[in-house]
Structure formats: structure tokens, C-alpha cells
N, C-alpha and C. Protein backbone atom coordinates (compact mmCIF):
# COMPACT_ATOMS: atom_id res chain seq x y z
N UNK A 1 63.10 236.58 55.10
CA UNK A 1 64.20 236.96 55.97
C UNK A 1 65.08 238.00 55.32
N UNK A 2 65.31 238.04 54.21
CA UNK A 2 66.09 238.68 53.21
C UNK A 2 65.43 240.17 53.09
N UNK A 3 64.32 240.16 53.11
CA UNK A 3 63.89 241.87 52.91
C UNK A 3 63.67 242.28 54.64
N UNK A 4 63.56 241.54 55.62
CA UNK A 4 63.06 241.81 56.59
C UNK A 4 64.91 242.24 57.44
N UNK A 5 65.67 241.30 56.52
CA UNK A 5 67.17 242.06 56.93
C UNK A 5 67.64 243.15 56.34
N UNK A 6 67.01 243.42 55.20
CA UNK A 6 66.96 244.97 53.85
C UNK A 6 66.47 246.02 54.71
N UNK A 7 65.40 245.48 55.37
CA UNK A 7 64.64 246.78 55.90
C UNK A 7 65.34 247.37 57.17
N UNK A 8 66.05 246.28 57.87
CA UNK A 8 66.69 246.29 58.97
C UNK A 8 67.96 247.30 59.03
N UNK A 9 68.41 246.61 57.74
CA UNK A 9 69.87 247.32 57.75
C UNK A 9 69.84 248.72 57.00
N UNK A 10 68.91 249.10 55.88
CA UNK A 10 69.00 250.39 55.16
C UNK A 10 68.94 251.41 56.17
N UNK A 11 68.23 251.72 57.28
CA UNK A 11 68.69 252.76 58.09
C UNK A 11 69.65 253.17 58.55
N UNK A 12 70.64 251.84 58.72
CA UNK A 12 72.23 252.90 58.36
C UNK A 12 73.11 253.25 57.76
N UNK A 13 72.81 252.85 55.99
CA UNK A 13 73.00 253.80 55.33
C UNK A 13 73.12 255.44 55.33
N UNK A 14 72.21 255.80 56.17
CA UNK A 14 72.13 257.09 55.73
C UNK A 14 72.93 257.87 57.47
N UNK A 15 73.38 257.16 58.00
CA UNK A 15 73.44 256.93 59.40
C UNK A 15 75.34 257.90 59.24
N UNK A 16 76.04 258.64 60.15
CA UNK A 16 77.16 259.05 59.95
C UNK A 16 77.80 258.02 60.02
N UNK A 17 78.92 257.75 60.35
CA UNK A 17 79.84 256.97 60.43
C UNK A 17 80.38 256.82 62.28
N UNK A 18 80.13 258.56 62.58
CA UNK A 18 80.11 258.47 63.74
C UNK A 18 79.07 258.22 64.96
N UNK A 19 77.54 258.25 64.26
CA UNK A 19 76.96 258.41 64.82
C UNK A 19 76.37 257.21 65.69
N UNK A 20 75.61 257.39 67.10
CA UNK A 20 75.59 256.15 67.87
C UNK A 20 74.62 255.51 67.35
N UNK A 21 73.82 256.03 66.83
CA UNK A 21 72.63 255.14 66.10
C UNK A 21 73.11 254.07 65.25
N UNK A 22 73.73 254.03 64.45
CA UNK A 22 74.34 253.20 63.50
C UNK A 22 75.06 251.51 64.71
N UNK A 23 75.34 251.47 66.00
CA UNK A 23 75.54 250.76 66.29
C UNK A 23 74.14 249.67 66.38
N UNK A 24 73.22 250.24 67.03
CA UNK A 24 72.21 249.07 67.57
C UNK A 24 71.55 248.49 65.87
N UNK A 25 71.52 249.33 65.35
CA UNK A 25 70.95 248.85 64.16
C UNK A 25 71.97 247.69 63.25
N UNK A 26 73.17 247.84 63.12
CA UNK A 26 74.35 246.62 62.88
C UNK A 26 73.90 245.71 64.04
N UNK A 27 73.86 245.70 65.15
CA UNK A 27 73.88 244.67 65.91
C UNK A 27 72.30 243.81 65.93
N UNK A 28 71.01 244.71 65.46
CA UNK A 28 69.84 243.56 65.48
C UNK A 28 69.63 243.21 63.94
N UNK A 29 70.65 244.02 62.55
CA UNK A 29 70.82 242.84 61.59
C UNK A 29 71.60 241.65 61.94
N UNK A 30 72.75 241.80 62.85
CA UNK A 30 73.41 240.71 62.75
C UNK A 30 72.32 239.62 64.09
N UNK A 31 71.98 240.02 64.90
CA UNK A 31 70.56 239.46 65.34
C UNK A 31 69.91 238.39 64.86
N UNK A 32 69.32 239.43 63.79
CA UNK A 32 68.34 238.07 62.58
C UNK A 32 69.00 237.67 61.88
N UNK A 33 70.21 238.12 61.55
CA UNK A 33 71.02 236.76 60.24
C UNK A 33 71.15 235.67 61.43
N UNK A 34 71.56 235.87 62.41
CA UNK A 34 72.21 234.74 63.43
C UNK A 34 71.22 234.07 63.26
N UNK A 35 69.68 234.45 63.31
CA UNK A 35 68.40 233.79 64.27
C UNK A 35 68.20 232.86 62.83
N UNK A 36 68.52 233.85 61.58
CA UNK A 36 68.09 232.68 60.23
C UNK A 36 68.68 231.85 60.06
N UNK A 37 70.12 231.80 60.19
CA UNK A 37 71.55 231.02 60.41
C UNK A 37 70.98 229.76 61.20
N UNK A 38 70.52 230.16 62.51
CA UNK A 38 70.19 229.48 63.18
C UNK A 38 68.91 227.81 62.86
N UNK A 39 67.86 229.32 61.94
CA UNK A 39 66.35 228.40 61.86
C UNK A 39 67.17 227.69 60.89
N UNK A 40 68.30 227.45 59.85
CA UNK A 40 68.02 226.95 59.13
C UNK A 40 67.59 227.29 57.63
N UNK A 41 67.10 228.42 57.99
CA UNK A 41 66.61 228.79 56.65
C UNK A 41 65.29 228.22 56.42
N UNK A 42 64.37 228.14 57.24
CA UNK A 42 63.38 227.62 57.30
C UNK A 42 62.51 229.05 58.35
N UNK A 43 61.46 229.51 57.93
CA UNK A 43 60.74 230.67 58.17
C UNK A 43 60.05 230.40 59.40
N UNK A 44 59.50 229.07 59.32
CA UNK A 44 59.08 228.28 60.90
C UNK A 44 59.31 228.06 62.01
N UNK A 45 60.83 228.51 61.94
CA UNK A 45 61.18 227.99 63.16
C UNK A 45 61.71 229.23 63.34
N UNK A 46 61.70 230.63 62.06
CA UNK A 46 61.88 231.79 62.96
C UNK A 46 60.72 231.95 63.95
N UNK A 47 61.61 232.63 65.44
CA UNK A 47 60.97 233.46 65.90
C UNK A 47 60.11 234.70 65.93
N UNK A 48 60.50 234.80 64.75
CA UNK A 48 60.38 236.99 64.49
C UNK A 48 59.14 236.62 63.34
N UNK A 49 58.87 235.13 62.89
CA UNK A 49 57.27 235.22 62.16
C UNK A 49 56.54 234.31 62.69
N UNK A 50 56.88 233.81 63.78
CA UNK A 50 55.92 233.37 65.04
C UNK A 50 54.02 234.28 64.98
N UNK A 51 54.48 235.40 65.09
CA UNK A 51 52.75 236.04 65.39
C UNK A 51 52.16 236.43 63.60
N UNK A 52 53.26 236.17 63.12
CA UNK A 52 52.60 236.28 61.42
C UNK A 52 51.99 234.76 61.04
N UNK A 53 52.63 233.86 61.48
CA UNK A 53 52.31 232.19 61.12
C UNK A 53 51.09 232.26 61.99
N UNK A 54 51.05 232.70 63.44
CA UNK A 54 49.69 232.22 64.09
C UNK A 54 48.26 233.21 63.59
N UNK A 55 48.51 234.11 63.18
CA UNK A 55 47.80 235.07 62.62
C UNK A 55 46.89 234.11 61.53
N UNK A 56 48.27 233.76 60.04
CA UNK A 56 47.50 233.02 59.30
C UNK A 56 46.80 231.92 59.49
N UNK A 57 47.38 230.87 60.88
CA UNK A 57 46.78 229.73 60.86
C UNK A 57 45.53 229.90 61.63
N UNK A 58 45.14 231.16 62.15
CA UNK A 58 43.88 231.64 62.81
C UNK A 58 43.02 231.97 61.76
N UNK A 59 43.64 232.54 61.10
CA UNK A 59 42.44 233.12 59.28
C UNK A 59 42.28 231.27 58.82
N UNK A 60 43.54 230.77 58.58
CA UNK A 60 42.78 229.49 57.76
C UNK A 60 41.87 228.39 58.31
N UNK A 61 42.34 228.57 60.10
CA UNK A 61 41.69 228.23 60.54
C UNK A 61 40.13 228.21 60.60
N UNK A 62 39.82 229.56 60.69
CA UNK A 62 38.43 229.83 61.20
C UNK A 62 37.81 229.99 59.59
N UNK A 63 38.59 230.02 58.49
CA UNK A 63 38.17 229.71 57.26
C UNK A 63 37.31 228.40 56.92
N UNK A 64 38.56 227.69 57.43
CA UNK A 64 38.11 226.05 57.21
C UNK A 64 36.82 225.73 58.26
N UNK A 65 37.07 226.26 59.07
CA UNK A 65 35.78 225.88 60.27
C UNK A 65 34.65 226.22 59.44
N UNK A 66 34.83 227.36 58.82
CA UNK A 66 33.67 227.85 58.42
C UNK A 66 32.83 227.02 57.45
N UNK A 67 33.77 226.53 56.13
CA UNK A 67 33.51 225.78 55.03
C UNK A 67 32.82 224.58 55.97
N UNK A 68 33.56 224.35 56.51
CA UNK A 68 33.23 223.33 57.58
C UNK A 68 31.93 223.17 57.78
N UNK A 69 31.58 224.12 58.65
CA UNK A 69 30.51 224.46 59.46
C UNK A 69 28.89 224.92 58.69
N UNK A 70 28.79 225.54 57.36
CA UNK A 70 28.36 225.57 56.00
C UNK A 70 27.77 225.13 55.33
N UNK A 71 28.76 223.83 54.98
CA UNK A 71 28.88 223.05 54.19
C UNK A 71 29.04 221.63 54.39
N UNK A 72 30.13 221.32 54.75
CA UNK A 72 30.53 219.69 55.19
C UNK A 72 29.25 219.06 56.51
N UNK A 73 29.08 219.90 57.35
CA UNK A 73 29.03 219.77 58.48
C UNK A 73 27.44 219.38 58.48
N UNK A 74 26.28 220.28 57.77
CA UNK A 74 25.14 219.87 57.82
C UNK A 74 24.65 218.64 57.25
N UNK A 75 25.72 218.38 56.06
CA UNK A 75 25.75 217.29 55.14
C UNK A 75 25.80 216.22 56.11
N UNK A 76 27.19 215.93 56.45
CA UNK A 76 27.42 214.96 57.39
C UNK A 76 26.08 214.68 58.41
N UNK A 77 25.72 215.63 58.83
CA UNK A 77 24.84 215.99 59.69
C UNK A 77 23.14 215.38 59.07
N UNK A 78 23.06 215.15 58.09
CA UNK A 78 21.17 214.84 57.71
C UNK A 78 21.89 213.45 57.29
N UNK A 79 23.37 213.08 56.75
CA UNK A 79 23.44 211.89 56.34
C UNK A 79 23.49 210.94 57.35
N UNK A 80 24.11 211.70 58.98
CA UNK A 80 23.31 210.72 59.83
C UNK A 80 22.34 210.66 60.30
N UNK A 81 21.24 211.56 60.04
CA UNK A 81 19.72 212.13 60.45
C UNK A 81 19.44 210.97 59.49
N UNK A 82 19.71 210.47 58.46
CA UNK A 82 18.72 210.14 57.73
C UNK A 82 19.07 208.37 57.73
N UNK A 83 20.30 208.10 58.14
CA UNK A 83 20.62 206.83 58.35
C UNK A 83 20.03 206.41 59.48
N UNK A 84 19.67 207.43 60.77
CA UNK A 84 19.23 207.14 61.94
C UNK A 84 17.87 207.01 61.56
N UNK A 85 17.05 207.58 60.35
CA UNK A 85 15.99 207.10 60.59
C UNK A 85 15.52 205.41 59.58
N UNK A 86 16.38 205.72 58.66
CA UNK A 86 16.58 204.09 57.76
C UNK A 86 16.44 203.42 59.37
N UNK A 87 17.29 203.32 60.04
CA UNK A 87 17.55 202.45 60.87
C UNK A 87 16.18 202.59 61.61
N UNK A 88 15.22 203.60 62.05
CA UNK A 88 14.32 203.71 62.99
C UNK A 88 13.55 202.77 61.91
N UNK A 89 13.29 202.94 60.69
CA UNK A 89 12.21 202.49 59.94
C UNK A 89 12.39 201.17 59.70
N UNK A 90 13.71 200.93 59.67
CA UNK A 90 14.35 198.81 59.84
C UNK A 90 13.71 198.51 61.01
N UNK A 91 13.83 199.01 62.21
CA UNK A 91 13.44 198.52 63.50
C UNK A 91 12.19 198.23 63.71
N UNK A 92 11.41 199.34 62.84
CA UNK A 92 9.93 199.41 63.16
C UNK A 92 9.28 198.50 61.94
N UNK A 93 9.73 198.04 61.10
CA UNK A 93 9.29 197.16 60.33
C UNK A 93 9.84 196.24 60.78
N UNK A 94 10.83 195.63 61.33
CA UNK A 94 11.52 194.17 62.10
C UNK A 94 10.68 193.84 63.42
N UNK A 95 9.80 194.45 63.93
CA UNK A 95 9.16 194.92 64.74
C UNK A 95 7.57 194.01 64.18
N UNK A 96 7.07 195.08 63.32
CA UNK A 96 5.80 194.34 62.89
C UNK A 96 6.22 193.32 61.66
N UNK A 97 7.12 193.09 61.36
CA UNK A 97 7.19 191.57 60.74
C UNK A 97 7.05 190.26 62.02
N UNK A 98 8.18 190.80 63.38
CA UNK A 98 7.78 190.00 64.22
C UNK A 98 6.21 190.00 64.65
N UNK A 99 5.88 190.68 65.02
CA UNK A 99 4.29 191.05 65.46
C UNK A 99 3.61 189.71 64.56
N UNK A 100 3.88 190.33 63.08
CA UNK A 100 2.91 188.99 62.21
C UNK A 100 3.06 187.76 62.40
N UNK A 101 4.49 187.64 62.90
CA UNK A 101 4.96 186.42 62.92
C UNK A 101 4.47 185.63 64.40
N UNK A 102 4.63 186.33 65.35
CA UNK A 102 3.65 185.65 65.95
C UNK A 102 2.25 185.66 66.03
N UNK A 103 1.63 186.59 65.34
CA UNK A 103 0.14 186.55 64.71
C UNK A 103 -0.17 184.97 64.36
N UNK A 104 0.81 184.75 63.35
CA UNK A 104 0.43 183.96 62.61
C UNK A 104 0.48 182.41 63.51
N UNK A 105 1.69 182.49 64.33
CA UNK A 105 1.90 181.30 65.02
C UNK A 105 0.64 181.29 65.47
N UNK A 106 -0.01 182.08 66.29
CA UNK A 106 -0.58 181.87 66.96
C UNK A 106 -1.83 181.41 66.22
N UNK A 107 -2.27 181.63 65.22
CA UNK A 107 -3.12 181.40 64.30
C UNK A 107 -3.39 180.02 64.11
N UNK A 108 -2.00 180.12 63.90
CA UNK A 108 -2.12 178.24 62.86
C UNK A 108 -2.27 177.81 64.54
N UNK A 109 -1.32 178.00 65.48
CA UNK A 109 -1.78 176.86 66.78
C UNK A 109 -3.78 176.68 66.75
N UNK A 110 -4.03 177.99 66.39
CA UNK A 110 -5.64 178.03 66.85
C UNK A 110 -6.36 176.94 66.11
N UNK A 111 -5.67 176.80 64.60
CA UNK A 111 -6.43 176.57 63.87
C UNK A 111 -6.08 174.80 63.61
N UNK A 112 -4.99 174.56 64.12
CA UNK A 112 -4.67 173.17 64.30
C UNK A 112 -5.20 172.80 65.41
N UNK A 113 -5.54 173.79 66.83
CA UNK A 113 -6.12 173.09 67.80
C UNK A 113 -7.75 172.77 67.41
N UNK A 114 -8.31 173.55 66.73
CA UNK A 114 -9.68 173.20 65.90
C UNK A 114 -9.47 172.00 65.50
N UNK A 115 -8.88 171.98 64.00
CA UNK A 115 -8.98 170.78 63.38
C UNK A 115 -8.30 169.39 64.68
N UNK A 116 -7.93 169.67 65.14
CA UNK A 116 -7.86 168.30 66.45
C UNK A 116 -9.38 168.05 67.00
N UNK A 117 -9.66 169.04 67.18
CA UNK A 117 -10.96 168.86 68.21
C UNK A 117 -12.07 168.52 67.13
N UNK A 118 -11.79 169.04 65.62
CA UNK A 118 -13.43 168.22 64.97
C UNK A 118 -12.77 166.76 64.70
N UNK A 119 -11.45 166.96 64.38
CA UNK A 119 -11.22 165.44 63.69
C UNK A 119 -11.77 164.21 65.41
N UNK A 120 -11.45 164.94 66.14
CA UNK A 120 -11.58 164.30 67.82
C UNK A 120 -13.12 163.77 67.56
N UNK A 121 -14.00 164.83 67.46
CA UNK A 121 -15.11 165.31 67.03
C UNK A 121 -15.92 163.99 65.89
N UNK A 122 -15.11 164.36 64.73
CA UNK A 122 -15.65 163.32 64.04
C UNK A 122 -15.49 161.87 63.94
N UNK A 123 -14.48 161.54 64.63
CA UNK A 123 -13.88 160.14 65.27
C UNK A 123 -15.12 159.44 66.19
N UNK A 124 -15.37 160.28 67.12
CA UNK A 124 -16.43 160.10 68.24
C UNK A 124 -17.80 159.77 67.85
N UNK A 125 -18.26 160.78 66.58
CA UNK A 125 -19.16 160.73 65.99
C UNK A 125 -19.42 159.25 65.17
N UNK A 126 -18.10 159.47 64.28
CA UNK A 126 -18.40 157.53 63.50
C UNK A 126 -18.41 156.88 64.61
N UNK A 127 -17.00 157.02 65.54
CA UNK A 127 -17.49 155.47 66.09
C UNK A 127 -19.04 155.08 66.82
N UNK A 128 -19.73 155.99 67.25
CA UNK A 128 -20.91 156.44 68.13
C UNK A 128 -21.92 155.52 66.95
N UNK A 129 -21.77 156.15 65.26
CA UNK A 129 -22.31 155.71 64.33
C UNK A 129 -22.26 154.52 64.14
N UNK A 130 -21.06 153.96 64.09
CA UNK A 130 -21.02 152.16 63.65
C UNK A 130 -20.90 151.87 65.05
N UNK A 131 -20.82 151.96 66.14
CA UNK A 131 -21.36 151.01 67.25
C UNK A 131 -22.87 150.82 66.91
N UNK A 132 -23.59 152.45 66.77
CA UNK A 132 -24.98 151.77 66.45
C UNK A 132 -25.53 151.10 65.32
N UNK A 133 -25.04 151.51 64.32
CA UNK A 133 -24.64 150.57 63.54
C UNK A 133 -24.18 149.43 63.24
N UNK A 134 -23.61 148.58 64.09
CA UNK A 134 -23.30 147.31 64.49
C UNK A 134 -24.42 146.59 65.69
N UNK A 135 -24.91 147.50 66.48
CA UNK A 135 -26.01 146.94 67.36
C UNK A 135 -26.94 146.62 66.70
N UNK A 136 -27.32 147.74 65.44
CA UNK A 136 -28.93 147.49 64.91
C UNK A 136 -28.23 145.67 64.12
N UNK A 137 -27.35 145.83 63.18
CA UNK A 137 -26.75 144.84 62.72
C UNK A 137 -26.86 143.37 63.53
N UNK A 138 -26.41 143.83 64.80
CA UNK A 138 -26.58 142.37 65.83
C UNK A 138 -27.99 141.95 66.42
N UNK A 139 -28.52 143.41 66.53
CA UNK A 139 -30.23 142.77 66.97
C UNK A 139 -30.73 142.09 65.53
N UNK A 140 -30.52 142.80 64.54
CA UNK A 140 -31.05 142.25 63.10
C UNK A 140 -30.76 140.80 62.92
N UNK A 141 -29.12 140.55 63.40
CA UNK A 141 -28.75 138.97 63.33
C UNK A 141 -29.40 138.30 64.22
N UNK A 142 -29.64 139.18 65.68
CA UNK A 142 -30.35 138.31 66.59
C UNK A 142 -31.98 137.58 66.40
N UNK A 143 -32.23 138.70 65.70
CA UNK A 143 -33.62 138.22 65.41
C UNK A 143 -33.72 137.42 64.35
N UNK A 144 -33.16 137.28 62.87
CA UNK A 144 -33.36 136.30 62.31
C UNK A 144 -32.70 134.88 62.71
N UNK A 145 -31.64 134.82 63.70
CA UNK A 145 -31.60 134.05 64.44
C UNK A 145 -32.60 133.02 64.92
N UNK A 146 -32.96 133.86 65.63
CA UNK A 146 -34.68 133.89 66.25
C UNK A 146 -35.65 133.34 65.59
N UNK A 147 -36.14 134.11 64.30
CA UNK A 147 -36.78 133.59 63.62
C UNK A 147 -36.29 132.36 62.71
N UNK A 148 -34.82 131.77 62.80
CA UNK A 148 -34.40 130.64 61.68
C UNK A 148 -34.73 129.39 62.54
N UNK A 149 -34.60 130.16 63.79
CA UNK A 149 -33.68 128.82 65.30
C UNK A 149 -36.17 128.47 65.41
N UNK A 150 -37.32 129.64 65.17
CA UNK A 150 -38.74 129.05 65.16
C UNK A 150 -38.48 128.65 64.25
N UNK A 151 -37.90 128.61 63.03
CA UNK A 151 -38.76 127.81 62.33
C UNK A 151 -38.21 126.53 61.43
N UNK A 152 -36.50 126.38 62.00
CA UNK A 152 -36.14 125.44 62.62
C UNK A 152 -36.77 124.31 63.38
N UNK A 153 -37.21 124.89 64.89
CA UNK A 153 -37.79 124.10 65.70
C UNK A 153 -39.61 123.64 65.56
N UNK A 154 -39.84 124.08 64.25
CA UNK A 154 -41.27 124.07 64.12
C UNK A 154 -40.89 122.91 62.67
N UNK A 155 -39.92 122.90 61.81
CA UNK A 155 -39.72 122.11 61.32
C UNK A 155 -39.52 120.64 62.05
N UNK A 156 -38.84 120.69 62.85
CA UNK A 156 -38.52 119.57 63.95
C UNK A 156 -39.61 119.34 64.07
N UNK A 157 -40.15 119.79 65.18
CA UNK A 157 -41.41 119.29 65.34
C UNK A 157 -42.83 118.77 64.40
N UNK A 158 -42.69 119.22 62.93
CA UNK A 158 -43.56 118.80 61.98
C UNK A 158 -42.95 117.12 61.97
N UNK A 159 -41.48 117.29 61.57
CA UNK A 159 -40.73 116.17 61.05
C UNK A 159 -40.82 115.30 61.93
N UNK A 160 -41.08 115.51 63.33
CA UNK A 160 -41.27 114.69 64.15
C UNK A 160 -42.77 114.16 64.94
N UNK A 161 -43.71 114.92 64.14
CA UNK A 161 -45.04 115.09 64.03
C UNK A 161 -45.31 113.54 63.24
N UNK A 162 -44.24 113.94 62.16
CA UNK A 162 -44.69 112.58 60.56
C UNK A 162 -43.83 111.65 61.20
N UNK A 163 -42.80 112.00 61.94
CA UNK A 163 -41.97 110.71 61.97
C UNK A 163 -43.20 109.68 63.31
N UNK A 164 -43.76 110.24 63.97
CA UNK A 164 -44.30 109.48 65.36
C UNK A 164 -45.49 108.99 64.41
N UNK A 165 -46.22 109.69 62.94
CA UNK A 165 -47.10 108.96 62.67
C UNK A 165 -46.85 108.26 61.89
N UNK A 166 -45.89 107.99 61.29
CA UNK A 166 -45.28 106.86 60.53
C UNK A 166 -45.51 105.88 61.29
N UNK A 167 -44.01 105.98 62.53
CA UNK A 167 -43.79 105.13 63.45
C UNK A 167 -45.16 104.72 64.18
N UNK A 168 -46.02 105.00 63.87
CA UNK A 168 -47.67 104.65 63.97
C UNK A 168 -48.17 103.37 63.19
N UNK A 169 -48.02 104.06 62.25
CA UNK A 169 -48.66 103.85 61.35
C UNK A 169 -47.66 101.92 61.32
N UNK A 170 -46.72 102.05 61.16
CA UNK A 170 -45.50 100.96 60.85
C UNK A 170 -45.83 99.66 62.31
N UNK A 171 -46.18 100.16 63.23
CA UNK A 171 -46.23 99.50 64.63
C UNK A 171 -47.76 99.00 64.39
N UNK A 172 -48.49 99.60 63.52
CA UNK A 172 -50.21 99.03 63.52
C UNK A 172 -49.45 98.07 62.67
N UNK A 173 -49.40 98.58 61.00
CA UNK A 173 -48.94 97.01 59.91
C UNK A 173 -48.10 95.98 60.65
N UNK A 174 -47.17 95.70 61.11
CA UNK A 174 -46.17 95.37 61.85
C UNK A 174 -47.07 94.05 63.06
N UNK A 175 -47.93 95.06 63.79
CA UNK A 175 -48.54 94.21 64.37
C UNK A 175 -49.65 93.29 63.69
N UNK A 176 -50.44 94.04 63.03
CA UNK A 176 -51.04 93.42 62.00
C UNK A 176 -50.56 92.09 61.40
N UNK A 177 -49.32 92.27 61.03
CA UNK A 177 -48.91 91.39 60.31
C UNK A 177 -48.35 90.36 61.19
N UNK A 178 -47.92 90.41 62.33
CA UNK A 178 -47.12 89.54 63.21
C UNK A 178 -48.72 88.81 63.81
N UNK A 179 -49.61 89.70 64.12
CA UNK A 179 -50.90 88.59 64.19
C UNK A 179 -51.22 87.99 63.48
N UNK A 180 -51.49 87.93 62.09
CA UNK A 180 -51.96 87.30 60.93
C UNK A 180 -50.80 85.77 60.97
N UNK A 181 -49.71 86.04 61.11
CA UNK A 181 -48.71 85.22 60.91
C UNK A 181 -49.10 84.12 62.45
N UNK A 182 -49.22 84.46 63.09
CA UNK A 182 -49.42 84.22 64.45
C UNK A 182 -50.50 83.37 64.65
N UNK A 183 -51.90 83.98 64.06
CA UNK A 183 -52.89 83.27 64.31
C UNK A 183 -53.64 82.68 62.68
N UNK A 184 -52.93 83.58 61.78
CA UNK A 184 -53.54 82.46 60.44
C UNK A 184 -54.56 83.39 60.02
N UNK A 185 -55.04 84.43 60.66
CA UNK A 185 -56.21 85.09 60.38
C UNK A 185 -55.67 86.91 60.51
N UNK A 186 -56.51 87.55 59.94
CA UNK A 186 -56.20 89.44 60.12
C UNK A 186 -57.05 89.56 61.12
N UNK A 187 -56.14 90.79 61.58
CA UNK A 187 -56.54 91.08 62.73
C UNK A 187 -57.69 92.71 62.67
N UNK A 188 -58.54 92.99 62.92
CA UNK A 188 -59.41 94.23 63.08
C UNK A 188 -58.32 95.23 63.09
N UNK A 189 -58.32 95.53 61.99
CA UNK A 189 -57.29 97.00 62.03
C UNK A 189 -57.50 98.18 63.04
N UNK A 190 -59.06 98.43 62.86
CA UNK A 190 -59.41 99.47 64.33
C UNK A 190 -59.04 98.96 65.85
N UNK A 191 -58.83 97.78 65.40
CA UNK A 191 -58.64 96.89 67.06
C UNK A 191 -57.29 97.52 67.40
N UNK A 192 -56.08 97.00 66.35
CA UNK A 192 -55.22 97.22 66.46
C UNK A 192 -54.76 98.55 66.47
N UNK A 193 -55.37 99.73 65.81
CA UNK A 193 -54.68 100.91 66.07
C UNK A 193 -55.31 101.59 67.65
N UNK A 194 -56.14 100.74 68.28
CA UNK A 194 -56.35 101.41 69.40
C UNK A 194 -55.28 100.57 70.36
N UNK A 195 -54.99 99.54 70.17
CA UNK A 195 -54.21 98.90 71.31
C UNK A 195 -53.27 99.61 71.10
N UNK A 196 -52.70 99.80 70.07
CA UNK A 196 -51.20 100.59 69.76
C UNK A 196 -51.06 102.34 70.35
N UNK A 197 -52.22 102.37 69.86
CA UNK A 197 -52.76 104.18 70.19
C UNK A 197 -52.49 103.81 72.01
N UNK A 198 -53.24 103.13 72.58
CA UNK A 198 -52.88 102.62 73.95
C UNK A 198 -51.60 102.23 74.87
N UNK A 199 -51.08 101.79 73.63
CA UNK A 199 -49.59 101.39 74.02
C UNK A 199 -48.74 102.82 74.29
N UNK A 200 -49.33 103.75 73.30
CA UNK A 200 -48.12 105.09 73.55
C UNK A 200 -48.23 105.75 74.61
């Protein structure tokens, strides 16, 4: 403000005393002292460096854009190119981890529905085995059964073969002897085993 009021006012220095020029030039220093008076003393809020301030903030502006634009900007720019693809490559591996994961479910279901069906399988099979296995077992019991229950009943019948010729034999002496007693004399043994033989 100070040289821009220097520059203002030295032209009437040289100016007459009478001359009319010398007025307007006193009146637009006292102008800008008023207007500095005014800002404060602060260059910003003059008016009269209004198109000098927008000037610079257009240079620093389009400076900074530039650095900006350069520099900052592509950076920023691949660091989210490259986070976007981290992230594509998380997705696509979260992706075929699931995939495996139900691979696998599906796997083990397969492979547990197998082992059901042989264990099913081999269940069916033993028992199929020891039923027949228990049949041959029961015909086997049946038949020595069979054969204990002949020869059992063939014993019986021997035993009762000896017992009827005992009981023979006991009913001839018996009589024998009850005649002898009877009549004092023996009796014809052949006599007697035919009457007896007769009697049965």
C-alpha cells in the first residue's frame, strides 16, 4: 500500500502549485489511504489488489492442480486400482474356497451314503449267513436227534426184547416149580415152555 501510495502521489511533486492536475491526483492518494485505513491494514481486503490476489490464486491454483494431477493423483489412483483388485482376488478365492467347500460336503455325504449302504449291505449279508448257519445247525440237531431218539428206540426195544425173554424164561421156572410143588414130580420142561409160549 505504501509504494502503491509513493507511486500515486510523486506525480505531484513535479505538478505547479497552480496547476489542475495536481488536484485529482491528492484526491485518489487520499482515496487509497482511506481504502487502507479502511482494510485495516490488511492487503485482502484491499480492493485495488483484488485482481493481483486472484491472478496469484489462479497460478497457485492451477500449480497445485497440476502437482496434483502428476503426481498425487495417479498414485492415489493405482492405490485404488490395486486395492480393487486385492479385493477382486479375496472374492475370487472366497469364491473357490466356497466351491471346495461344498465339493467336499458333498463328498463326504456321498461317501457316508456308501458306507451306510455296505454296512446295510454287510448286516444283510451276516444275518442271511447265520440264519443259514443256524438252519444247517438245526437240521444237524435235528438229525442227530433222529438218529439218538433210533437208537434210543432200538435200545428199548432190545431191552424189551431181553426183558419179555426173561419174563419167559421166569414164567417157565416159576411154573415148573409151582408144578413140582403141586404134584411131587417135574414137570417136561418142553411141555411147559409151550403152554407158556401159548399162554402169550
Amino acid at each position: 500500500m505504501t509504494h502503491l501510495y509513493d507511486t500515486l502521489w510523486q506525480p505531484s511533486h513535479g505538478t505547479p502549485e497552480g496547476d489542475s492536475h495536481g488536484e485529482p491526483a491528492h484526491e485518489v492518494a487520499e482515496h487509497v489511504a482511506d481504502a487502507a485505513h479502511a482494510s485495516g491494514g490488511l492487503p485482502q481486503l484491499d480492493i485495488a489488489t483484488w485482481p493481483g490476489q486472484l491472478f496469484w490464486l489462479a497460478v497457485t491454483f492451477g500449480l497445485l492442480f497440476f502437482v496434483l494431477w502428476r503426481s498425487v493423483l495417479p498414485r492415489i489412483g493405482m492405490a485404488i486400482e490395486n486395492r480393487r483388485d486385492r479385493i477382486a482376488d479375496d472374492l475370487d478365492a472366497a469364491a473357490s474356497l466356497k466351491q471346495q467347500s461344498e465339493d467336499s460336503a458333498a463328498e463326504y455325504e456321498r461317501l457316508l451314503t456308501e458306507a451306510r449302504s455296505k454296512a446295510h449291505a454287510m448286516a444283510m449279508s451276516n444275518r442271511e449267513s447265520v440264519e443259514a448257519e443256524t438252519a444247517a445247525e438245526a437240521a444237524q440237531a435235528d438229525e442227530e436227534i433222529v438218529k439218538r431218539q433210533s437208537a434210543a428206540e432200538t435200545r428199548i426195544s432190545d431191552m424189551r426184547e431181553k426183558a419179555l425173554g426173561k419174563v419167559h424164561d421166569i414164567a417157565v421156572d416159576t411154573t415148573q416149580a409151582i408144578f413140582a410143588e403141586l404134584t411131587g414130580t417135574q414137570a417136561d420142561a418142553k411141555a411147559l415152555k409151550a403152554a407158556v409160549d401159548a399162554g402169550r
